[in-house]
Protein backbone atom coordinates (compact mmCIF):
# COMPACT_ATOMS: atom_id res chain seq x y z
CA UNK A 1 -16.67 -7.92 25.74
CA UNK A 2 -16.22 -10.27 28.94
CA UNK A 3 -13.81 -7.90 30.38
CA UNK A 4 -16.12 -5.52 30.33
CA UNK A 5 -17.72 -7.04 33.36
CA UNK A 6 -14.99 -7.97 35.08
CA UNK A 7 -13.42 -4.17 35.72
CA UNK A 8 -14.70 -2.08 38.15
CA UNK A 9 -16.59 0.05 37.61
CA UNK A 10 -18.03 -1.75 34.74
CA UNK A 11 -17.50 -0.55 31.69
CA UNK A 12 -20.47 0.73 29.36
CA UNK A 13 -20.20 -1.14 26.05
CA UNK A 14 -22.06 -1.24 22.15
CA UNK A 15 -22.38 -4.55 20.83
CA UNK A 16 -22.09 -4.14 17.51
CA UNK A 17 -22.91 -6.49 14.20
CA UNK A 18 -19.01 -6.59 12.91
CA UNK A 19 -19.28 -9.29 10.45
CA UNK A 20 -22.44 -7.91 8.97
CA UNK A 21 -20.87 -4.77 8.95
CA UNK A 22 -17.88 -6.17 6.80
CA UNK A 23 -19.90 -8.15 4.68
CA UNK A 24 -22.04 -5.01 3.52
CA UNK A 25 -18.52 -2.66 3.57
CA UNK A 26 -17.15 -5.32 0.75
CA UNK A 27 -20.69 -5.38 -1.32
CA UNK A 28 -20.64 -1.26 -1.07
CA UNK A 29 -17.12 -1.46 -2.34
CA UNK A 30 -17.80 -3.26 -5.36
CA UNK A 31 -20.76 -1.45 -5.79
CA UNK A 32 -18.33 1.52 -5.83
CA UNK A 33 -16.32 0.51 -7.96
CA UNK A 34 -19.11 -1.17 -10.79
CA UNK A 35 -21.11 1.60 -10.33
CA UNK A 36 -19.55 5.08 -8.95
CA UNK A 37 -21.74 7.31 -7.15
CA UNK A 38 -24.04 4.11 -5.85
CA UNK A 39 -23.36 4.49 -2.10
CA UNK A 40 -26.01 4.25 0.28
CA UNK A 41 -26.10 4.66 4.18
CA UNK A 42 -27.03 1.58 6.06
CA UNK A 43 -28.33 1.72 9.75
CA UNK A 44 -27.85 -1.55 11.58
CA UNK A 45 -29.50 -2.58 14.34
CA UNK A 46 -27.15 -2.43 17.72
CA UNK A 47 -26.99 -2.98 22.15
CA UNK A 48 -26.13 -0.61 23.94
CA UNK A 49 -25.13 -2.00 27.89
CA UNK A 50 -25.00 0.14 30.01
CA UNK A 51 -23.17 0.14 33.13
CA UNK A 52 -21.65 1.50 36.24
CA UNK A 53 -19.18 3.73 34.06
CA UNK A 54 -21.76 5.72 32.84
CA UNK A 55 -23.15 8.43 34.99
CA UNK A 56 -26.30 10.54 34.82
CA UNK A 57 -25.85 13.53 33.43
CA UNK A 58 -24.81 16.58 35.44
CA UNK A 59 -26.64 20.16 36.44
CA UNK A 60 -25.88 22.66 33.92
CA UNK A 61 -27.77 25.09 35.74
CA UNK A 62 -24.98 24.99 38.37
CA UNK A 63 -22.08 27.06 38.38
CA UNK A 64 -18.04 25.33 38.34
């Protein structure tokens, strides 16, 4: 999202695929409903950006 970049700090987004993800959520549906029992899991590909809200993580090994 363009706002994304324009906050501060920068916020860490996932681009996702949404119209490919609505276009296979419909087929599944109908699927469903011809054919009960005929889901499958899809993986689709995605970006994650990150940016300055994202930190490394932190030392577990210290305490508080």
């Amino acid at each position: 999202m363009p706002i994304s970049r324009q906050v501060w700090p920068p916020l860490t987004t996932v681009r996702q695929p949404c119209r490919l993800m609505g276009q296979i959520a419909a087929q599944q549906l109908i699927e469903a409903i011809e054919k009960p029992g005929s889901g499958r899991m899809v993986v689709l590909p995605y970006e994650l950006y990150t940016r300055g809200s994202t930190a490394p993580p932190g030392d577990s090994s210290r305490p508080g």
